[in-house]
C-alpha atoms as a PDB file:
ATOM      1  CA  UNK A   1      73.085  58.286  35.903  1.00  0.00           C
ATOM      2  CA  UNK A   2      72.634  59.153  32.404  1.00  0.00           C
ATOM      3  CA  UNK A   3      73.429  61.749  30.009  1.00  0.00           C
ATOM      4  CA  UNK A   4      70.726  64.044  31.217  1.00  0.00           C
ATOM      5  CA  UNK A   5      71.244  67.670  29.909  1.00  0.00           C
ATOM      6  CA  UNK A   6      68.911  70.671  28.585  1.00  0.00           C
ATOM      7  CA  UNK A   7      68.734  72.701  25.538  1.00  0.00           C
ATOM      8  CA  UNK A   8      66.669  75.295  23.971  1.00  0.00           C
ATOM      9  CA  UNK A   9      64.264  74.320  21.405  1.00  0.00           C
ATOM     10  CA  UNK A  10      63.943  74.623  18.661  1.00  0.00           C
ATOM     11  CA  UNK A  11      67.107  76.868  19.271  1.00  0.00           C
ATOM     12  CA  UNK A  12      68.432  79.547  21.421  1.00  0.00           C
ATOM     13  CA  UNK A  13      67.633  82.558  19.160  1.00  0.00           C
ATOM     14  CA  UNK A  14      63.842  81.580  18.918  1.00  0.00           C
ATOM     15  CA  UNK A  15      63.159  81.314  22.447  1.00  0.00           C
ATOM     16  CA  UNK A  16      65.698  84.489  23.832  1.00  0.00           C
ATOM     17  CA  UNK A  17      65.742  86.480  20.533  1.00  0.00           C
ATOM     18  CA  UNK A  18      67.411  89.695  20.888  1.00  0.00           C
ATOM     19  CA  UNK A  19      66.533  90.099  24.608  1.00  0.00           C
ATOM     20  CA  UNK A  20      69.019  92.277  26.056  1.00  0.00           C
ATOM     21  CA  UNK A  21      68.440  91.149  29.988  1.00  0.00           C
ATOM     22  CA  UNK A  22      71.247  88.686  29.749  1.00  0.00           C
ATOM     23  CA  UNK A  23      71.703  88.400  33.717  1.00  0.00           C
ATOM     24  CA  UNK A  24      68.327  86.987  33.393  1.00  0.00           C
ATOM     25  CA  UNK A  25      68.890  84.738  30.819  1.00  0.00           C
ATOM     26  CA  UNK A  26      71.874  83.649  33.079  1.00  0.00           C
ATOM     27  CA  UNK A  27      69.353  83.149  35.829  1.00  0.00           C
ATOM     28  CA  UNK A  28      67.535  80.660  33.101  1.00  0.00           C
ATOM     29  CA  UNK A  29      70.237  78.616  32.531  1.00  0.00           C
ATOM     30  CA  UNK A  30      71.475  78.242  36.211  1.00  0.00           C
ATOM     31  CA  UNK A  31      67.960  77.574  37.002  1.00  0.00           C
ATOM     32  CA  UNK A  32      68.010  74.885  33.932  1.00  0.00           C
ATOM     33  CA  UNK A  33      70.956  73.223  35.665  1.00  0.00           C
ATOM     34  CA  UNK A  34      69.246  72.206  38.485  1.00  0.00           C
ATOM     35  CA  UNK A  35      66.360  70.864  36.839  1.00  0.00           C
ATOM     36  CA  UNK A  36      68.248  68.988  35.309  1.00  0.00           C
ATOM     37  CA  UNK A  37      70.144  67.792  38.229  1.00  0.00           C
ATOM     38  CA  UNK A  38      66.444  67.060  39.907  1.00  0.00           C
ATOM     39  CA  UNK A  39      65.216  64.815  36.554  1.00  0.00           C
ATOM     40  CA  UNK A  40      68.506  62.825  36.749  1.00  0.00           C
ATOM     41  CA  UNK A  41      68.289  62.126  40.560  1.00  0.00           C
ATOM     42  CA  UNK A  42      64.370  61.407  40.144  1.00  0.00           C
ATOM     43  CA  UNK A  43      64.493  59.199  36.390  1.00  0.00           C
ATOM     44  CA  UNK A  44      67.273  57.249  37.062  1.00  0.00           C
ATOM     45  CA  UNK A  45      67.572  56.004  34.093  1.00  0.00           C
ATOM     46  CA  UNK A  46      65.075  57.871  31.698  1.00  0.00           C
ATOM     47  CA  UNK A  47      66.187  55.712  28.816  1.00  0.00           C
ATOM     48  CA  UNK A  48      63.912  52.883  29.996  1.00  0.00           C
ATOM     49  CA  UNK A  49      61.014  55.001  31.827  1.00  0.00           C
ATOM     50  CA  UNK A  50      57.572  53.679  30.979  1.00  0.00           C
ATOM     51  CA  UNK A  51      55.255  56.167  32.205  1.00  0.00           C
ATOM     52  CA  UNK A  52      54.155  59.435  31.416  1.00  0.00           C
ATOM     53  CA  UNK A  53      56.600  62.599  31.114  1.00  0.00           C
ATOM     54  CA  UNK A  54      55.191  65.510  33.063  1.00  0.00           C
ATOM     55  CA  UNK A  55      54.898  67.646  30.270  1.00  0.00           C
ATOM     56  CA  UNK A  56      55.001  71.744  29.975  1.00  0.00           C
ATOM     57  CA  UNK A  57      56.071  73.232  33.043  1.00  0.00           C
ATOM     58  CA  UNK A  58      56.762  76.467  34.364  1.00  0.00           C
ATOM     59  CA  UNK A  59      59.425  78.643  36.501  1.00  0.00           C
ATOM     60  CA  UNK A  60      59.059  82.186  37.996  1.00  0.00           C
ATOM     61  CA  UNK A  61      62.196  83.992  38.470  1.00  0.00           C
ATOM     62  CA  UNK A  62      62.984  87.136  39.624  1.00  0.00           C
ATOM     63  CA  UNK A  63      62.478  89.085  36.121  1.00  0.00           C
ATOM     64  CA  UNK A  64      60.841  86.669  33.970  1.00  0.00           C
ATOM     65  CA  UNK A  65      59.458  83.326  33.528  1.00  0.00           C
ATOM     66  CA  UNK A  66      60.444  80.496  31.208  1.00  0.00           C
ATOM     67  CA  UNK A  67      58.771  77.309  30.029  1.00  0.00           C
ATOM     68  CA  UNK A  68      60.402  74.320  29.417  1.00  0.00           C
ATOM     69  CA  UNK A  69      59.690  70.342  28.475  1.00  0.00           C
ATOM     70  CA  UNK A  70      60.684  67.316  30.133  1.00  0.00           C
ATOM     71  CA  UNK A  71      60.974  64.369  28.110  1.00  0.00           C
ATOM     72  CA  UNK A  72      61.876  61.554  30.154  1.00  0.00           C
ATOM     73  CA  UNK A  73      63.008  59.122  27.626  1.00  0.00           C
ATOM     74  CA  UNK A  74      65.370  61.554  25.945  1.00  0.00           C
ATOM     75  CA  UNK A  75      66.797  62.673  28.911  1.00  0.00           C
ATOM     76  CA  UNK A  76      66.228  66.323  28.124  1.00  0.00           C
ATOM     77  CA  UNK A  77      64.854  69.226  29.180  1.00  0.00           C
ATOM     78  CA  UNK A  78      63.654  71.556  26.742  1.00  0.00           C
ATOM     79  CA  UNK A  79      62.952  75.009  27.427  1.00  0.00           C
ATOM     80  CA  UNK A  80      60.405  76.451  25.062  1.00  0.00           C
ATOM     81  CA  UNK A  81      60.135  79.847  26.153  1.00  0.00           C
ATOM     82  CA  UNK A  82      61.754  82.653  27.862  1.00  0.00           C
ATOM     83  CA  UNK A  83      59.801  85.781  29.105  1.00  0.00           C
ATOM     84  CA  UNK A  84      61.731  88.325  30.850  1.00  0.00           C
ATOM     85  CA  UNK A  85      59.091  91.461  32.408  1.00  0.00           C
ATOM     86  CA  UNK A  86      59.909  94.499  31.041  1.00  0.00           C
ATOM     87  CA  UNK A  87      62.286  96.587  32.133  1.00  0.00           C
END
């Protein structure tokens, strides 16, 4: 397996700001994890992948929803935008 991971992008203040639900962020990042965990079991090695990535995706979680980016070759996950409902 590779060195698959996730990260937010371009960084974590752009994409959570100053949101102050931080149990969902939490529920983000655990929910990152096993994305993650599904792209390394599916691209075993993403280094080499030829085809296509499957591009902007999207999660609903109790709370919010957050976009994210999986780029196969990099092994990363990118997630691009966090969107918690309001309170």
């Amino acid at each position: 397996m590779g060195d698959w991971g996730w990260e937010y992008h371009p960084d974590a203040h752009h994409v959570i700001g100053e949101t102050p639900n931080l149990s969902f962020v939490a529920q983000v990042e655990a929910r990152a994890d096993e994305l993650v965990r599904v792209a390394a079991a599916l691209y075993l090695d993403g280094t080499t992948y030829q085809g296509q990535s499957p591009g902007v995706q999207e999660e609903v979680l109790p709370g919010g929803m957050f976009q994210y980016l999986t780029v196969v070759r990099q092994e990363r996950l990118y997630i691009v935008q966090v969107t918690p409902w309001p309170l």
